[in-house]
Protein backbone atom coordinates (compact mmCIF):
# COMPACT_ATOMS: atom_id res chain seq x y z
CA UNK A 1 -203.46 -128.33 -22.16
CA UNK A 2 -203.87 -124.35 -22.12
CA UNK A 3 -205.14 -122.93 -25.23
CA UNK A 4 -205.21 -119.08 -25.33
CA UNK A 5 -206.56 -116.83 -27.62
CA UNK A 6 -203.42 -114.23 -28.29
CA UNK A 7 -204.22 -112.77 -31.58
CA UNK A 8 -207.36 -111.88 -33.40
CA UNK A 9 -207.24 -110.60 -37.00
CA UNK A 10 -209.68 -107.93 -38.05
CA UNK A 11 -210.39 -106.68 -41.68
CA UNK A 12 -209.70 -103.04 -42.18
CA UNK A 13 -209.51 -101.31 -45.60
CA UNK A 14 -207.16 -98.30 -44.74
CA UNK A 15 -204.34 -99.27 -42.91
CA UNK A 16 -202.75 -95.85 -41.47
CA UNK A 17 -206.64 -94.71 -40.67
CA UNK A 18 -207.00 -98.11 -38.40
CA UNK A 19 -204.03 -97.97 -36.82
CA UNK A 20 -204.93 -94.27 -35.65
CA UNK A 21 -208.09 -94.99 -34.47
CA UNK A 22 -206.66 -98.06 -32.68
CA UNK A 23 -203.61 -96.02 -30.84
CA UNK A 24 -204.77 -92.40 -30.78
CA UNK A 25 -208.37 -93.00 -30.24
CA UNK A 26 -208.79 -96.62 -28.32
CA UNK A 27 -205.38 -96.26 -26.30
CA UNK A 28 -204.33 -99.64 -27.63
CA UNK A 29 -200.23 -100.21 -27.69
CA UNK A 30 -198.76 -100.89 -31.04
CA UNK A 31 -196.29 -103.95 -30.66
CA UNK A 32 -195.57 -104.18 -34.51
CA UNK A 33 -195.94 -102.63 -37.81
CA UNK A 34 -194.23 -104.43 -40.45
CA UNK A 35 -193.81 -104.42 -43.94
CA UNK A 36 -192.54 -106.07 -46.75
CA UNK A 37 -193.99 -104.04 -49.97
CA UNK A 38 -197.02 -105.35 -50.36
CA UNK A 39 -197.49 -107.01 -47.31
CA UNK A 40 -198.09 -104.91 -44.34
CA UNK A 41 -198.62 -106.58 -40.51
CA UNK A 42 -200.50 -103.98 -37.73
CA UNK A 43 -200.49 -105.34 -34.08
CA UNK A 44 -202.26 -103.40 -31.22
CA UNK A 45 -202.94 -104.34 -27.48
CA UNK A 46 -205.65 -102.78 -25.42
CA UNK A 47 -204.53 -102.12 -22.21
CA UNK A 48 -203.76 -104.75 -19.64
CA UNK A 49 -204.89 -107.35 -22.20
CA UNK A 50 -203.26 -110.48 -23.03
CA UNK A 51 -205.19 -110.51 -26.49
CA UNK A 52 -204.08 -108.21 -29.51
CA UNK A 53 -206.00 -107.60 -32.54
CA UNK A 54 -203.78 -107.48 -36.02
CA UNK A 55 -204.72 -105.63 -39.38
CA UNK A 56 -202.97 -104.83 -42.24
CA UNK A 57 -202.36 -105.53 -46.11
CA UNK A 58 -202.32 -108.97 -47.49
CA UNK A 59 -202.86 -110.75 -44.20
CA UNK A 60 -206.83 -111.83 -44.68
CA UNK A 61 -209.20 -111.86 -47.06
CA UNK A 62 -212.66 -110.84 -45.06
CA UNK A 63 -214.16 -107.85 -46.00
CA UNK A 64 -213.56 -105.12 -43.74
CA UNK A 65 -216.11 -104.07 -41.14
CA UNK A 66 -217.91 -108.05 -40.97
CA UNK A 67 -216.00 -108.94 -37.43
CA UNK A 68 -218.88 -107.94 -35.20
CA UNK A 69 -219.47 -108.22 -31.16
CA UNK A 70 -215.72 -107.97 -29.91
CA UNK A 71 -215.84 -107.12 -26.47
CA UNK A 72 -213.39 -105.19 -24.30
CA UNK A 73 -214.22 -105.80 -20.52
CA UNK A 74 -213.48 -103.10 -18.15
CA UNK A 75 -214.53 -102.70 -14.12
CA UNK A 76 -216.03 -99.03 -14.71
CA UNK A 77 -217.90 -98.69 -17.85
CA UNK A 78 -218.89 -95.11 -16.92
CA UNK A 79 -215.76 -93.96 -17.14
CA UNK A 80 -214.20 -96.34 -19.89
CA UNK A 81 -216.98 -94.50 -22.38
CA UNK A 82 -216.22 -91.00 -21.17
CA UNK A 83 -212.80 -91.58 -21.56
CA UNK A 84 -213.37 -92.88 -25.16
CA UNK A 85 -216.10 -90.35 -26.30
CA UNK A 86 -213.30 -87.92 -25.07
CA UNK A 87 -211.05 -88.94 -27.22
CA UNK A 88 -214.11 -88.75 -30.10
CA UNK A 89 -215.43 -92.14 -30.09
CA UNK A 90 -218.78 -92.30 -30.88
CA UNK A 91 -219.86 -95.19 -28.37
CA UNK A 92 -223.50 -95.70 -27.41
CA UNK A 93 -224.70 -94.82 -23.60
CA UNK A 94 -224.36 -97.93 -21.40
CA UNK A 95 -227.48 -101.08 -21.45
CA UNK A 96 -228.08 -102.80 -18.89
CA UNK A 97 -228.80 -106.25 -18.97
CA UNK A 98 -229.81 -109.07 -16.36
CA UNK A 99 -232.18 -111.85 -15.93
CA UNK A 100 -234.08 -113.23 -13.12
CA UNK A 101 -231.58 -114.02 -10.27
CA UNK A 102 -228.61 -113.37 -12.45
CA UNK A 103 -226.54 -109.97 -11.98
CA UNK A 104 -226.60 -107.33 -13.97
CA UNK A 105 -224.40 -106.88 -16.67
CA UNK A 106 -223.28 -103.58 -18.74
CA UNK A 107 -222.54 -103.04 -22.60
CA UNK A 108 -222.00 -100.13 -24.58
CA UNK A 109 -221.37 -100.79 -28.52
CA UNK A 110 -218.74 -98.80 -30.97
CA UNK A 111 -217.45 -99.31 -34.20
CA UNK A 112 -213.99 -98.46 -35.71
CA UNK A 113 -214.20 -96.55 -39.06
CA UNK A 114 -214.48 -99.73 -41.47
CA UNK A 115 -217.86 -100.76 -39.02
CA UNK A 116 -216.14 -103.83 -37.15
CA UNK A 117 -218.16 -103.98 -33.82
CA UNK A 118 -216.70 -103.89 -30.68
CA UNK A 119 -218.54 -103.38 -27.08
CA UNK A 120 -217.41 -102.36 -23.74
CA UNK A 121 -218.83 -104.71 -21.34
CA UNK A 122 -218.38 -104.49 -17.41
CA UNK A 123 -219.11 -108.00 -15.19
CA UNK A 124 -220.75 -108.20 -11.96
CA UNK A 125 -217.57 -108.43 -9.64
């Protein structure tokens, strides 16, 4: 039995200023903003990913900026982080990380504007 991970809910306190951030600034697709009054539904898609994130009104109770360590893998991280502090990201020069026989692996952290923490992270292959 397959069980995929197709949706993950983050808490944002300003709606319009997320889903800006998200599509303007991050490149993420918006599949659906819905809303009903006083509930309002945000989806976005990063690139090539079959995972979206969701925000809105009325949807979760967490506070906004506590979903921490997100991570958006990409093959060059180089030029994933130009191409976001380009678009006026501020995301933190590249780490990286390995272990004794292990390869080396590559983050670089960012937040959106409510302080949810995401990280660009490039894999050995």
């Amino acid at each position: 039995m397959d069980f995929k991970l197709e949706l993950v809910p983050i808490p944002v306190s300003d709606v319009d200023r997320a889903k800006e951030f998200y599509t303007e600034k991050l490149g993420f697709v918006c599949d659906v903003d819905f809303s009903n009054g006083a509930f309002r539904v945000v989806q976005v898609t990063p690139p090539g990913s079959a995972c979206s994130v969701s925000f809105g009104a009325g949807m979760i109770d967490t506070p906004p900026g506590s979903v921490k360590a997100l991570h958006l893998v990409v093959k060059d991280i180089h030029a994933a982080r130009a191409l976001l502090v380009e678009r006026g990201v501020d995301v933190a020069e590249v780490e990286d990380l390995s272990a004794p026989g292990k390869p080396t692996v590559s983050y670089a952290a960012f937040s959106d504007p409510d302080g949810n923490g995401w990280t660009l992270q490039q894999l050995p292959y």
